[in-house]
PDB file of N, CA and C in Angstrom:
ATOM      1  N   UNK A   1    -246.878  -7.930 -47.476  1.00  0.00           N
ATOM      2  CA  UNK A   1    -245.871  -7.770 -48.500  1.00  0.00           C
ATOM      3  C   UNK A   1    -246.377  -8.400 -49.798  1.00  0.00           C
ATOM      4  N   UNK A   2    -246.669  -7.598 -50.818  1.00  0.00           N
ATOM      5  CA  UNK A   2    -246.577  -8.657 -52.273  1.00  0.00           C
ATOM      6  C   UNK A   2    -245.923  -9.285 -52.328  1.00  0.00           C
ATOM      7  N   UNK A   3    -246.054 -10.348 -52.928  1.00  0.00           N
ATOM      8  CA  UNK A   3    -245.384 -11.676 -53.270  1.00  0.00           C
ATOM      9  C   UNK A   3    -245.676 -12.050 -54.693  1.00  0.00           C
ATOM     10  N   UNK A   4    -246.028 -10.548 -55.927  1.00  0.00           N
ATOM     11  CA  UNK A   4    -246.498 -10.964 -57.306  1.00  0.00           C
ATOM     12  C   UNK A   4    -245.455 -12.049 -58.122  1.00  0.00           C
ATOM     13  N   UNK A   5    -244.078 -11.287 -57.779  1.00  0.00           N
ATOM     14  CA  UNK A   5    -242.921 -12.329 -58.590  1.00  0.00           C
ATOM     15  C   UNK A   5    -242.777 -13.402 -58.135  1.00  0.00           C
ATOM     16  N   UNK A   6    -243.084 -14.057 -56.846  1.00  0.00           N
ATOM     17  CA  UNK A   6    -243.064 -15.865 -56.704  1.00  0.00           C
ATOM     18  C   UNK A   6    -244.209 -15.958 -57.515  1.00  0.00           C
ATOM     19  N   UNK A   7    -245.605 -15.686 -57.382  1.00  0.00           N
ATOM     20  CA  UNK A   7    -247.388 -15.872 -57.834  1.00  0.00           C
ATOM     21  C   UNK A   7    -246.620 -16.379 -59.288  1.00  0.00           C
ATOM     22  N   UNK A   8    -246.277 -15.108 -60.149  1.00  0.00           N
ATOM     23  CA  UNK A   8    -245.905 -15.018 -61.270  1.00  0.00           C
ATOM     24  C   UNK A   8    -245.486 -16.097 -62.163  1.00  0.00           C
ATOM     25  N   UNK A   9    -244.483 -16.027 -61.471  1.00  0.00           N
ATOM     26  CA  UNK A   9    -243.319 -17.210 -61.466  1.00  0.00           C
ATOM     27  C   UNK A   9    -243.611 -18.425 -61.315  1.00  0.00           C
ATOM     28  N   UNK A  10    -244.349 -19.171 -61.191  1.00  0.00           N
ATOM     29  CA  UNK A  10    -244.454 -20.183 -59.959  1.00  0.00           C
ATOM     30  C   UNK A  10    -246.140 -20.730 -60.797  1.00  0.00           C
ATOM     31  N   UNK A  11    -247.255 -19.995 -61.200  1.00  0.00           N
ATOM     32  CA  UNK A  11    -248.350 -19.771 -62.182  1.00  0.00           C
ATOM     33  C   UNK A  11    -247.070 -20.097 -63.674  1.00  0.00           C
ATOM     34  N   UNK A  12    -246.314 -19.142 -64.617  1.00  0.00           N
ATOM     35  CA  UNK A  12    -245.639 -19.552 -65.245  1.00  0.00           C
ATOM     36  C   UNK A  12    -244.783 -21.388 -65.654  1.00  0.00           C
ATOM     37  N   UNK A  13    -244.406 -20.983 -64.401  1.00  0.00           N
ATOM     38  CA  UNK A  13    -243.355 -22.529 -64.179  1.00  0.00           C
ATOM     39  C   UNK A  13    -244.710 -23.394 -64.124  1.00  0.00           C
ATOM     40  N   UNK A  14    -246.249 -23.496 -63.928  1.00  0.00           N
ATOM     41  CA  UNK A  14    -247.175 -24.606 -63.991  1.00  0.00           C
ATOM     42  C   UNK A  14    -247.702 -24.911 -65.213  1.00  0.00           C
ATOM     43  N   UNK A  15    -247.541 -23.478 -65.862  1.00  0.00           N
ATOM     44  CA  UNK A  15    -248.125 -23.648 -67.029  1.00  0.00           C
ATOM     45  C   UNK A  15    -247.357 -24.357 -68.066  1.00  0.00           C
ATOM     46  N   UNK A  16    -246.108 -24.101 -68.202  1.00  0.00           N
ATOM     47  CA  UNK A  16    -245.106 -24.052 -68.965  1.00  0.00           C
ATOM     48  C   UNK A  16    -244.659 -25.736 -68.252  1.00  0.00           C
ATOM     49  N   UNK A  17    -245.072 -25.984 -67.022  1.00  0.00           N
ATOM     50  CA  UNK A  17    -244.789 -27.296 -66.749  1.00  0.00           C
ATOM     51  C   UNK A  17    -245.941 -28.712 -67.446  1.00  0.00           C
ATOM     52  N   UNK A  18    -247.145 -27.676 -67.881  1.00  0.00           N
ATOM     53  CA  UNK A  18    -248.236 -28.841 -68.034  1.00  0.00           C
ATOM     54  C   UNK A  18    -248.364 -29.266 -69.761  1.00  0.00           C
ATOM     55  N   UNK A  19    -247.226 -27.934 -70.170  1.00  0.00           N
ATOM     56  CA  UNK A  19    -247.048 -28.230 -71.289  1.00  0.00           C
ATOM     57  C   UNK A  19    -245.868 -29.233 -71.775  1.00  0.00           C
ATOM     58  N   UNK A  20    -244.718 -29.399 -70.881  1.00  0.00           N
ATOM     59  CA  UNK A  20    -244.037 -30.544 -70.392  1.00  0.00           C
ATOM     60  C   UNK A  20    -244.719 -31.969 -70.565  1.00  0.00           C
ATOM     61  N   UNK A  21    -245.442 -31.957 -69.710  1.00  0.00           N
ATOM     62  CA  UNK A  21    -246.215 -33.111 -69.192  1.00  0.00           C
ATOM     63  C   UNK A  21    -247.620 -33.474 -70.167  1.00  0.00           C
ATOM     64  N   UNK A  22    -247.719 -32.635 -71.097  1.00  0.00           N
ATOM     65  CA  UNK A  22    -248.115 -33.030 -72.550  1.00  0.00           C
ATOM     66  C   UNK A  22    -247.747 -33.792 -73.264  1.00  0.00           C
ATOM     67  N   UNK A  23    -246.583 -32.919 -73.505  1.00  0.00           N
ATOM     68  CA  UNK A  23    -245.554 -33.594 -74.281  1.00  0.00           C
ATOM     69  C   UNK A  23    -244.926 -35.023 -73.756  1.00  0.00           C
ATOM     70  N   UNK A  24    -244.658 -35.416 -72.974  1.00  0.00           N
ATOM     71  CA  UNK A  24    -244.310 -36.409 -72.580  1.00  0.00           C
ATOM     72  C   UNK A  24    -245.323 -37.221 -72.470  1.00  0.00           C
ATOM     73  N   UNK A  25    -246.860 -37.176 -72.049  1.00  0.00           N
ATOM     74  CA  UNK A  25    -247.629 -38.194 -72.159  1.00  0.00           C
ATOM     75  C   UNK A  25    -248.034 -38.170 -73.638  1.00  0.00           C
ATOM     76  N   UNK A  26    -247.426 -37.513 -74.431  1.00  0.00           N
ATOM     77  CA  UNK A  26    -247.707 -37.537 -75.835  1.00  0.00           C
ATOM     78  C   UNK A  26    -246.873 -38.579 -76.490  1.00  0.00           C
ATOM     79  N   UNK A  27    -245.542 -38.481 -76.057  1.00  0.00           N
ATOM     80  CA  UNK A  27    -244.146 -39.041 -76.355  1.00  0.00           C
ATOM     81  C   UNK A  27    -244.741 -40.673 -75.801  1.00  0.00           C
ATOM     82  N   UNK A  28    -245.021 -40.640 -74.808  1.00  0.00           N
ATOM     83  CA  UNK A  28    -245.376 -41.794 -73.890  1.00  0.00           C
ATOM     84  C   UNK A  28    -245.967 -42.588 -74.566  1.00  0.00           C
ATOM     85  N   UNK A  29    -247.279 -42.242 -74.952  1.00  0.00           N
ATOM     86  CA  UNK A  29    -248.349 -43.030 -75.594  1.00  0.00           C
ATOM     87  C   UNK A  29    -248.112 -43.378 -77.375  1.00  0.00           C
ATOM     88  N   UNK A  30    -246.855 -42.492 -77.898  1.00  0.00           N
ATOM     89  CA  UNK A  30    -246.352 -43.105 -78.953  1.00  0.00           C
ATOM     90  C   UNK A  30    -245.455 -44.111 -78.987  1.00  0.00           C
ATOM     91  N   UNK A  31    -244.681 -43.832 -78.250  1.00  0.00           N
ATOM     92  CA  UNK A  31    -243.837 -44.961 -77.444  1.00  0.00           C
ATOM     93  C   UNK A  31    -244.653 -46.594 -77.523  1.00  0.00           C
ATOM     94  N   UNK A  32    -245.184 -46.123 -76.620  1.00  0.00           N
ATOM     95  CA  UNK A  32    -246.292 -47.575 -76.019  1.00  0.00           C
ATOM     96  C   UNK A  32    -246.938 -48.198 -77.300  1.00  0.00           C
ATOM     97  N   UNK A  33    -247.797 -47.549 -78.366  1.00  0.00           N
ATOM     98  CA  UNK A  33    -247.813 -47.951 -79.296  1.00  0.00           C
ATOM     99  C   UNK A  33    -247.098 -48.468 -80.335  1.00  0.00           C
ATOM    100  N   UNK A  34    -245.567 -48.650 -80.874  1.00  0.00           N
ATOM    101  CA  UNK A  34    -244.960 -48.971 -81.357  1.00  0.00           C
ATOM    102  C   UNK A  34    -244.204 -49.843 -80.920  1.00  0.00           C
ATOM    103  N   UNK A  35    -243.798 -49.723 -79.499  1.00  0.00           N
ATOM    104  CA  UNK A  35    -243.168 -50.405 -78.714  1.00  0.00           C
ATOM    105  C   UNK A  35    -243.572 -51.733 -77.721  1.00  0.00           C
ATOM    106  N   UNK A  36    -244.716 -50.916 -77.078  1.00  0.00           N
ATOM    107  CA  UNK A  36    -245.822 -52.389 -76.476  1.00  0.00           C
ATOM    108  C   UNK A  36    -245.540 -51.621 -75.040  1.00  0.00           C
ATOM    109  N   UNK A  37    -244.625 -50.992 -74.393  1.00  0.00           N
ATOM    110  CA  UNK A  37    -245.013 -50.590 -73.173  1.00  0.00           C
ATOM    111  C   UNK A  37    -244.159 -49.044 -73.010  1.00  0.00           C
ATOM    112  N   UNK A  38    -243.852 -48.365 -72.169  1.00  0.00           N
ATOM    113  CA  UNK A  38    -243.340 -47.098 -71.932  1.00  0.00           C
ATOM    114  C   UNK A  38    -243.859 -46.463 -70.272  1.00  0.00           C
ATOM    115  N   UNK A  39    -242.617 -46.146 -69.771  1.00  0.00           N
ATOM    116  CA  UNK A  39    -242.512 -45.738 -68.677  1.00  0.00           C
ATOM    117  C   UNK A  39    -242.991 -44.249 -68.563  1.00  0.00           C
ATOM    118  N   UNK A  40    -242.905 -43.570 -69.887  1.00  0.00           N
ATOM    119  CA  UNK A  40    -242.945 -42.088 -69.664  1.00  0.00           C
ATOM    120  C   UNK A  40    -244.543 -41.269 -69.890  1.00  0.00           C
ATOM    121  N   UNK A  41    -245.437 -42.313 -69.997  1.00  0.00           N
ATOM    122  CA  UNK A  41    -246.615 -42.012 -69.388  1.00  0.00           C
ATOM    123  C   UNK A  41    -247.090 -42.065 -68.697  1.00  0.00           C
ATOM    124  N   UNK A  42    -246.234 -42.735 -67.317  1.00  0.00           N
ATOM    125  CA  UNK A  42    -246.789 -42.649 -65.970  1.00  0.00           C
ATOM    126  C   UNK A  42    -245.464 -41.533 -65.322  1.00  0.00           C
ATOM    127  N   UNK A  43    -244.724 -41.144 -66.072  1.00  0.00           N
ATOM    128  CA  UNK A  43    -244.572 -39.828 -65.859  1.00  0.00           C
ATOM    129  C   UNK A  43    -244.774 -38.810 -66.130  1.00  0.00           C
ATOM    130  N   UNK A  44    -244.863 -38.729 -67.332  1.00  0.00           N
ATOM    131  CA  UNK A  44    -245.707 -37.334 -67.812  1.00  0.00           C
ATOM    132  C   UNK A  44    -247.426 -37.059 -66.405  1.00  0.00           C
ATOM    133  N   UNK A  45    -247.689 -37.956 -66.578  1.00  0.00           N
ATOM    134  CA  UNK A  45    -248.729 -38.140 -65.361  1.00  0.00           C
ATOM    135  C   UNK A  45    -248.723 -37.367 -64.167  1.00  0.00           C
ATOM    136  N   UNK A  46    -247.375 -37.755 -63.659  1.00  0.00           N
ATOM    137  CA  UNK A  46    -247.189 -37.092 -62.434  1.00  0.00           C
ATOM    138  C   UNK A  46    -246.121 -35.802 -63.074  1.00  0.00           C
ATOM    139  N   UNK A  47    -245.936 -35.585 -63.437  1.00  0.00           N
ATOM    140  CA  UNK A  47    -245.600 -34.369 -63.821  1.00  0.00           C
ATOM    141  C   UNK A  47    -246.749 -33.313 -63.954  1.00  0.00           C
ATOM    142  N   UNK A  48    -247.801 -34.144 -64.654  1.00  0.00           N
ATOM    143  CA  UNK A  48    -248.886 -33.291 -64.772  1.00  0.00           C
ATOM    144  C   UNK A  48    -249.778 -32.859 -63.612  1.00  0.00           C
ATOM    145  N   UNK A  49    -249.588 -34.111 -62.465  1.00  0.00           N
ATOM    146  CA  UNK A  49    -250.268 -33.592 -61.172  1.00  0.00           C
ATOM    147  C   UNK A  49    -249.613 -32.230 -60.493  1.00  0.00           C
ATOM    148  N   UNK A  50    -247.716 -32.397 -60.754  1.00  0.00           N
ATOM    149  CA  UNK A  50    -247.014 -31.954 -59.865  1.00  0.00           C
ATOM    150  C   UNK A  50    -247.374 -30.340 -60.682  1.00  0.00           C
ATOM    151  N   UNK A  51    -247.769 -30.085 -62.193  1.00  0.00           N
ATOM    152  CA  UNK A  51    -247.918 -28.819 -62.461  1.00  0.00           C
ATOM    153  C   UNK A  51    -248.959 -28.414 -61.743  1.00  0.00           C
ATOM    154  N   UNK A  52    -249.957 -29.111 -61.531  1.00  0.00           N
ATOM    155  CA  UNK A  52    -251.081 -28.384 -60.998  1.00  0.00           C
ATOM    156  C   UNK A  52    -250.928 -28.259 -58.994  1.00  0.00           C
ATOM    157  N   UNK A  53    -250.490 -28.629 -58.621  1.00  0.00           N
ATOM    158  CA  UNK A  53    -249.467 -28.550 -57.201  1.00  0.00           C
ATOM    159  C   UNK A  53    -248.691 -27.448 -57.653  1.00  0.00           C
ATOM    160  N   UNK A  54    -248.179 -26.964 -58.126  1.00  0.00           N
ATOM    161  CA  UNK A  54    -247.070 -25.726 -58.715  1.00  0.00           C
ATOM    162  C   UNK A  54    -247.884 -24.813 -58.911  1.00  0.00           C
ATOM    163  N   UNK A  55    -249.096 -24.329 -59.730  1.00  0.00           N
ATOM    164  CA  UNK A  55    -250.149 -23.511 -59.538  1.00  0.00           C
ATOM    165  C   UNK A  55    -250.648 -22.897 -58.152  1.00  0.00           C
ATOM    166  N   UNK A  56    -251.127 -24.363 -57.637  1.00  0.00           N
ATOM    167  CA  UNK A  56    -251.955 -24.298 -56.255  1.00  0.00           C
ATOM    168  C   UNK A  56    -250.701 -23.307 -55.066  1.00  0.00           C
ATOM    169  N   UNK A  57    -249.472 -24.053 -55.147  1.00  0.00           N
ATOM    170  CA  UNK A  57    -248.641 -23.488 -54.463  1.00  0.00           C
ATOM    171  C   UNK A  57    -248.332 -22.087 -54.838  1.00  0.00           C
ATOM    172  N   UNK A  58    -248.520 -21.346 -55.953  1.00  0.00           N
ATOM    173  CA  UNK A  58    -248.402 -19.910 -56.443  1.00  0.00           C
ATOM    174  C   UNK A  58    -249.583 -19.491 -56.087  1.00  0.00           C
ATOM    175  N   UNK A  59    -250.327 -19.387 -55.671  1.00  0.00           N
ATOM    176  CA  UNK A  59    -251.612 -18.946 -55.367  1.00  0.00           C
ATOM    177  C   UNK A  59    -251.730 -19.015 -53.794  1.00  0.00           C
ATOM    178  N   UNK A  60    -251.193 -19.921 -53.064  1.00  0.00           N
ATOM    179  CA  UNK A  60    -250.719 -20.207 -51.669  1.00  0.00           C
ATOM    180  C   UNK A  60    -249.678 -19.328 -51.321  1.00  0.00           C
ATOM    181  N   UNK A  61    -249.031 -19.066 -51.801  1.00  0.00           N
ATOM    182  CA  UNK A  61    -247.244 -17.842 -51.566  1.00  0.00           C
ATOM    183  C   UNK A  61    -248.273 -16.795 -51.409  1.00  0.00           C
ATOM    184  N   UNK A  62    -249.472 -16.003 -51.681  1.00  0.00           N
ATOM    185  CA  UNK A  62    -249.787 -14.621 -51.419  1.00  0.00           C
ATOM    186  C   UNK A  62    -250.764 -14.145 -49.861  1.00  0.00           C
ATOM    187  N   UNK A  63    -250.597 -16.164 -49.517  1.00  0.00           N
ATOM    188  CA  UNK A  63    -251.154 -15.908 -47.918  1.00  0.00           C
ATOM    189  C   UNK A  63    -250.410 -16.332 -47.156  1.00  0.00           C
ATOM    190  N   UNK A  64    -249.663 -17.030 -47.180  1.00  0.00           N
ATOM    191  CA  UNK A  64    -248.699 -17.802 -46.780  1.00  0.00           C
ATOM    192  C   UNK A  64    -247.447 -18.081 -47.407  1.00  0.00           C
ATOM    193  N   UNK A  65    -246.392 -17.539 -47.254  1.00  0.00           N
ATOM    194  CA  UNK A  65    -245.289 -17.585 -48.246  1.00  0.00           C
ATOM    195  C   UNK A  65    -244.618 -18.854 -47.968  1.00  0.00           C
ATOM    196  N   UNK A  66    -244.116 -18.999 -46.828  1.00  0.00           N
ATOM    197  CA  UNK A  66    -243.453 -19.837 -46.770  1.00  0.00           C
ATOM    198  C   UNK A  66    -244.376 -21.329 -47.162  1.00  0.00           C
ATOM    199  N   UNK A  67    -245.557 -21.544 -47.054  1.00  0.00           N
ATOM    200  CA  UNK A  67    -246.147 -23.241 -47.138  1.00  0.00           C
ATOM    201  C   UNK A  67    -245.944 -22.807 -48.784  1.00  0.00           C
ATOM    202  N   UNK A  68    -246.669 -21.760 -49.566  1.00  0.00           N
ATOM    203  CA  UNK A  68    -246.237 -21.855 -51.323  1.00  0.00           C
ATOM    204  C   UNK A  68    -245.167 -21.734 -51.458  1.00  0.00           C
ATOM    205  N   UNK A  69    -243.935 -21.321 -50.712  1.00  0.00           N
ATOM    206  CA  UNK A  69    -242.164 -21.568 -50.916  1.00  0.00           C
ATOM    207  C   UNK A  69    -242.029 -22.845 -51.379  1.00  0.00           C
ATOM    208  N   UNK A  70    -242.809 -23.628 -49.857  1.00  0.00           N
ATOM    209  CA  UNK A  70    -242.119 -24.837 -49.941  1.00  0.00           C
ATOM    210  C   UNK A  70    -242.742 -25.940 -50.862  1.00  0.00           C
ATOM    211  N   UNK A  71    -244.266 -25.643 -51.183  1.00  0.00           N
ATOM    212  CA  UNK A  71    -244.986 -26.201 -52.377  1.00  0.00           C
ATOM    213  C   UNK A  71    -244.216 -25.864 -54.115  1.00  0.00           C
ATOM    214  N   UNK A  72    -244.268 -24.834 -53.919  1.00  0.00           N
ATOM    215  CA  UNK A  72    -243.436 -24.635 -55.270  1.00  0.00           C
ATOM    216  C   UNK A  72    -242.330 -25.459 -55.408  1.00  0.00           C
ATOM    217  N   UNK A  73    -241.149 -25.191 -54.573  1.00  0.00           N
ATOM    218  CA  UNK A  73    -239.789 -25.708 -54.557  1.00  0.00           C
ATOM    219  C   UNK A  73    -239.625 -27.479 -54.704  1.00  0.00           C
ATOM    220  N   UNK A  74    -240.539 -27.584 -54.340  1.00  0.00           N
ATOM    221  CA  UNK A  74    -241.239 -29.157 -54.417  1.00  0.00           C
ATOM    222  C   UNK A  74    -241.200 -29.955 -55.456  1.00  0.00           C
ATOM    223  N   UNK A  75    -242.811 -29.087 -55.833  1.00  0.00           N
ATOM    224  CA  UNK A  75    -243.055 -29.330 -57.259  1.00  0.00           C
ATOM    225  C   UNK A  75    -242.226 -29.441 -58.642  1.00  0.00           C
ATOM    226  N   UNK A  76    -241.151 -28.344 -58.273  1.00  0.00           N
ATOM    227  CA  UNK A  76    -240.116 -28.008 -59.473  1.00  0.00           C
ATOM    228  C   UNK A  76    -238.865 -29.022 -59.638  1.00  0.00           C
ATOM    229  N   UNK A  77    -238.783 -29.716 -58.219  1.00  0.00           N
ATOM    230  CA  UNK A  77    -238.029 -30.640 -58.180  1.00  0.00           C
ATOM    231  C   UNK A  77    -238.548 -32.371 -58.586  1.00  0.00           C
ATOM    232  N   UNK A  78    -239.680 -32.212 -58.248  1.00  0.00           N
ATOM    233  CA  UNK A  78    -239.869 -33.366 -58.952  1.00  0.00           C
ATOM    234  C   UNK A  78    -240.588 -33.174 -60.119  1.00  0.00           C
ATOM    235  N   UNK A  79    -240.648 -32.284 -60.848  1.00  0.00           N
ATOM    236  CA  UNK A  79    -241.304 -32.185 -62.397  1.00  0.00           C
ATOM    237  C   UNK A  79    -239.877 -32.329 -63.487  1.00  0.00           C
ATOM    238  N   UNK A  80    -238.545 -31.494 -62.896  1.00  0.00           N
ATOM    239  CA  UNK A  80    -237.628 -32.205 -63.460  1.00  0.00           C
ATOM    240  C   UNK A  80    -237.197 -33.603 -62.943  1.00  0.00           C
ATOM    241  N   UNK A  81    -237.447 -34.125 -62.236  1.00  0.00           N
ATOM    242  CA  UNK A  81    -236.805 -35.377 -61.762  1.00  0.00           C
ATOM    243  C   UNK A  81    -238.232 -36.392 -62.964  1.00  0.00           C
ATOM    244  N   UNK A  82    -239.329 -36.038 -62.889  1.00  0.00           N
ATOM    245  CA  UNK A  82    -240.021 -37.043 -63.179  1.00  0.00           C
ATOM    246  C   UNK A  82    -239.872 -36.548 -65.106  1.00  0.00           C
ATOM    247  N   UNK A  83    -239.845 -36.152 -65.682  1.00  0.00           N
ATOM    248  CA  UNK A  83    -239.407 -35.300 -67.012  1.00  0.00           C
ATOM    249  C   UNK A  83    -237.971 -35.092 -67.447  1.00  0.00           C
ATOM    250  N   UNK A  84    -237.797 -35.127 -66.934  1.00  0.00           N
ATOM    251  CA  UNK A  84    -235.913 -34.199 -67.102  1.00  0.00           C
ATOM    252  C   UNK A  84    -235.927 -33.373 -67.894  1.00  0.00           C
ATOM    253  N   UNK A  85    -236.000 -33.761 -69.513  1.00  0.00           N
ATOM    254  CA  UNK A  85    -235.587 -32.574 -70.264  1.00  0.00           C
ATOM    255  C   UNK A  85    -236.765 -31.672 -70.552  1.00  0.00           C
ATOM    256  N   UNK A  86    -237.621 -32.650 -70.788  1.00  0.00           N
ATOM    257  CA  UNK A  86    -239.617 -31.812 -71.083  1.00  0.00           C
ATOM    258  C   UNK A  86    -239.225 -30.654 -69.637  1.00  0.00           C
ATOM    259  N   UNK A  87    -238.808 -30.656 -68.722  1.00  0.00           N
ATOM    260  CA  UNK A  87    -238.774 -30.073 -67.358  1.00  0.00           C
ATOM    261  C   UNK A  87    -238.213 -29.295 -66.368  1.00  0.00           C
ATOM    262  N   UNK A  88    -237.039 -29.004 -67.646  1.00  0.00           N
ATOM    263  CA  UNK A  88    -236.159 -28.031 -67.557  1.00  0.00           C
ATOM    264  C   UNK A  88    -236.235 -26.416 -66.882  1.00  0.00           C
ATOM    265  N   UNK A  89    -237.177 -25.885 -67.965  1.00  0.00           N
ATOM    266  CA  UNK A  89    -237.917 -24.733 -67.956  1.00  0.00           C
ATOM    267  C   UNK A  89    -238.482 -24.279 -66.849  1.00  0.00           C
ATOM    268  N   UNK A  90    -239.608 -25.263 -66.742  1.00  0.00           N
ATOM    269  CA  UNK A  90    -240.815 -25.573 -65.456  1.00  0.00           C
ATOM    270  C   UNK A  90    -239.562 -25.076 -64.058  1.00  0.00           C
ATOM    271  N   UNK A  91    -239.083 -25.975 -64.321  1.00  0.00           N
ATOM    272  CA  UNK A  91    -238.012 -25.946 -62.706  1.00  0.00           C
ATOM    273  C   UNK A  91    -237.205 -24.634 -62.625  1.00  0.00           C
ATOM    274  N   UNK A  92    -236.222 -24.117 -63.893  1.00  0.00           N
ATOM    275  CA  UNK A  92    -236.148 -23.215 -63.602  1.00  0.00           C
ATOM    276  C   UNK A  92    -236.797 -21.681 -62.769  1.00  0.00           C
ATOM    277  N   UNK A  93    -238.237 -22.008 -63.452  1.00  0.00           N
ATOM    278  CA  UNK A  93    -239.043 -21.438 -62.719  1.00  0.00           C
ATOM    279  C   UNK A  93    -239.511 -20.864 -61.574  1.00  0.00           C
ATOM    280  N   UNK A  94    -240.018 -22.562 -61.256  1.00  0.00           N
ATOM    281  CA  UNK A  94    -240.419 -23.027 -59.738  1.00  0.00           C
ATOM    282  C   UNK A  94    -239.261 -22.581 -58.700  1.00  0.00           C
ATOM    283  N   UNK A  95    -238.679 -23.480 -59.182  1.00  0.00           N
ATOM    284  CA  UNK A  95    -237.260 -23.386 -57.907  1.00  0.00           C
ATOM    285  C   UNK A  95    -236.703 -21.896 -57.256  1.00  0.00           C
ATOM    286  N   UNK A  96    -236.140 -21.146 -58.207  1.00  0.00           N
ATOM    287  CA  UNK A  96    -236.060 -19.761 -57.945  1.00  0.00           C
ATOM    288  C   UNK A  96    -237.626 -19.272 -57.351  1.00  0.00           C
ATOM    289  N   UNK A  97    -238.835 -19.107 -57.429  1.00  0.00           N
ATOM    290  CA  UNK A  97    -239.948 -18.777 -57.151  1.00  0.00           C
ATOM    291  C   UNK A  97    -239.821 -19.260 -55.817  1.00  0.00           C
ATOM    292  N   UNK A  98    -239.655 -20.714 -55.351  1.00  0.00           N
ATOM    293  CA  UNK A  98    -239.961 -21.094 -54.149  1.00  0.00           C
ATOM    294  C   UNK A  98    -238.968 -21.132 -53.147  1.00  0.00           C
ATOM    295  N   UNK A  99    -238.161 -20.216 -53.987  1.00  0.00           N
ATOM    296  CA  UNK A  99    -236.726 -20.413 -52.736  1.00  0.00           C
ATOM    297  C   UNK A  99    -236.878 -18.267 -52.490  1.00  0.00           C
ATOM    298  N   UNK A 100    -237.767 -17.808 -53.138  1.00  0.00           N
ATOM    299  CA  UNK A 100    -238.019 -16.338 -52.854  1.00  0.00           C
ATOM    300  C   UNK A 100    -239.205 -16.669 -51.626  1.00  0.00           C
ATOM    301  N   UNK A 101    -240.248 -17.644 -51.968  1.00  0.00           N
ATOM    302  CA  UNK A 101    -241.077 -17.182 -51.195  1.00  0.00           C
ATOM    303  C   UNK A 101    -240.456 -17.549 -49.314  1.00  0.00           C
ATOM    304  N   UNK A 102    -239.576 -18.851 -49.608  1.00  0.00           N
ATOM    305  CA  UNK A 102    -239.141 -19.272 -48.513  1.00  0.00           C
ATOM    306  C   UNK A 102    -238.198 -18.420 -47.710  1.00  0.00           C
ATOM    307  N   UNK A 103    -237.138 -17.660 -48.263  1.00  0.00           N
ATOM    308  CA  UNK A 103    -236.139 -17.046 -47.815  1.00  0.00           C
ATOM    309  C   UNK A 103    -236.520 -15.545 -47.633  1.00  0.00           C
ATOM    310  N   UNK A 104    -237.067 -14.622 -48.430  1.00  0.00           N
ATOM    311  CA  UNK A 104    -237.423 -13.343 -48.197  1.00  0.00           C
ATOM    312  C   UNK A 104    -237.944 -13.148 -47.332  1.00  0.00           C
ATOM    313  N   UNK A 105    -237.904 -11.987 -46.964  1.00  0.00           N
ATOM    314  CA  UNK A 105    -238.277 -11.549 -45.751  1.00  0.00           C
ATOM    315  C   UNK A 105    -239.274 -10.340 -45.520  1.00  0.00           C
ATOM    316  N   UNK A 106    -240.222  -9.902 -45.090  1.00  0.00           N
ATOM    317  CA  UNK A 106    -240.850  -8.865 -45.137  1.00  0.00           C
ATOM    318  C   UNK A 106    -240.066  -7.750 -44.945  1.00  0.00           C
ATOM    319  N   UNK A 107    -240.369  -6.514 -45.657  1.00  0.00           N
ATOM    320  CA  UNK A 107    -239.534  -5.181 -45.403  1.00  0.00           C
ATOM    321  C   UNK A 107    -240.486  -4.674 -43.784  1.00  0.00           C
ATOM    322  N   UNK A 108    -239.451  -4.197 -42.625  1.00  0.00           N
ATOM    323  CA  UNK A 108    -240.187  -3.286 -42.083  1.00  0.00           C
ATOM    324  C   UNK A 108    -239.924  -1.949 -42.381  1.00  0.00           C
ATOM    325  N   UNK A 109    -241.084  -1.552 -41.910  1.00  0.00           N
ATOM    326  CA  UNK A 109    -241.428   0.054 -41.862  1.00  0.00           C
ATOM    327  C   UNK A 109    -241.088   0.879 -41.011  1.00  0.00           C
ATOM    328  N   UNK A 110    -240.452   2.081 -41.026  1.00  0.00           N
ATOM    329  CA  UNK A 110    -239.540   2.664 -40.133  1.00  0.00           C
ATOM    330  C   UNK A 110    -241.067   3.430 -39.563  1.00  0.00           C
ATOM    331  N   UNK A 111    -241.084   3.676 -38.377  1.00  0.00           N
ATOM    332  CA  UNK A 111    -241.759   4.704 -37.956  1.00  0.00           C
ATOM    333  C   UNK A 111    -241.358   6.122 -37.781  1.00  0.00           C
ATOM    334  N   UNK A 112    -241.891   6.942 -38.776  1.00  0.00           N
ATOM    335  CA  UNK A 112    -241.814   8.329 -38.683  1.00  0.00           C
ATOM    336  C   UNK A 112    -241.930   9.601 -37.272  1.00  0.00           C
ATOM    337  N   UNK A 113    -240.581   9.832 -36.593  1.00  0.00           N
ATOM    338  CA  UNK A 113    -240.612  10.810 -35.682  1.00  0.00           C
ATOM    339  C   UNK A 113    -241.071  12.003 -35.559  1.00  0.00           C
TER     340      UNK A 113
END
């Protein structure tokens, strides 16, 4: 069965997540400089791991749906948890993506009499 719209989706939600996790280790490290310390560069951090886990898992959904279901769905949850608002997007993404690859089901094929 294709599985292009989780791949899609799920590739999207990493990309669009690492640009998140830019921004926030961007935010982070201005922070820290003005301020003297900041929490949100050791999140942007893992946000940035969890985009590239969100990739890996879209690329995993086209051999295995359900392990990239559950990699995606993952990822999307903790990229908004570790981001929130930078992470919005990303999750929207992910989440729907990894709750297709988990729940769908293959079509069968009728055999012709």
């Amino acid at each position: 069965m294709s599985r292009t719209t989780e791949m899609v989706l799920g590739i999207l939600g990493g990309l669009i997540g690492f640009g998140g996790a830019f921004f926030a280790l961007f935010v982070g490290s201005l922070d820290e400089a003005l301020n003297g310390s900041s929490e949100l560069s050791g999140l942007g951090s893992s946000a940035f791991l969890f985009s590239a886990t969100a990739i890996i898992g879209a690329i995993i959904v086209k051999f295995k749906a359900k392990l990239g279901g559950w990699i995606m769905l993952i990822s999307g949850v903790a990229i908004l948890v570790s981001i929130s608002l930078f992470g919005v997007v990303p999750a929207l993404l992910l989440i729907p993506a990894g709750l297709m690859g988990i729940i769908r089901k293959p079509k069968t094929e009728k055999m012709a009499a």
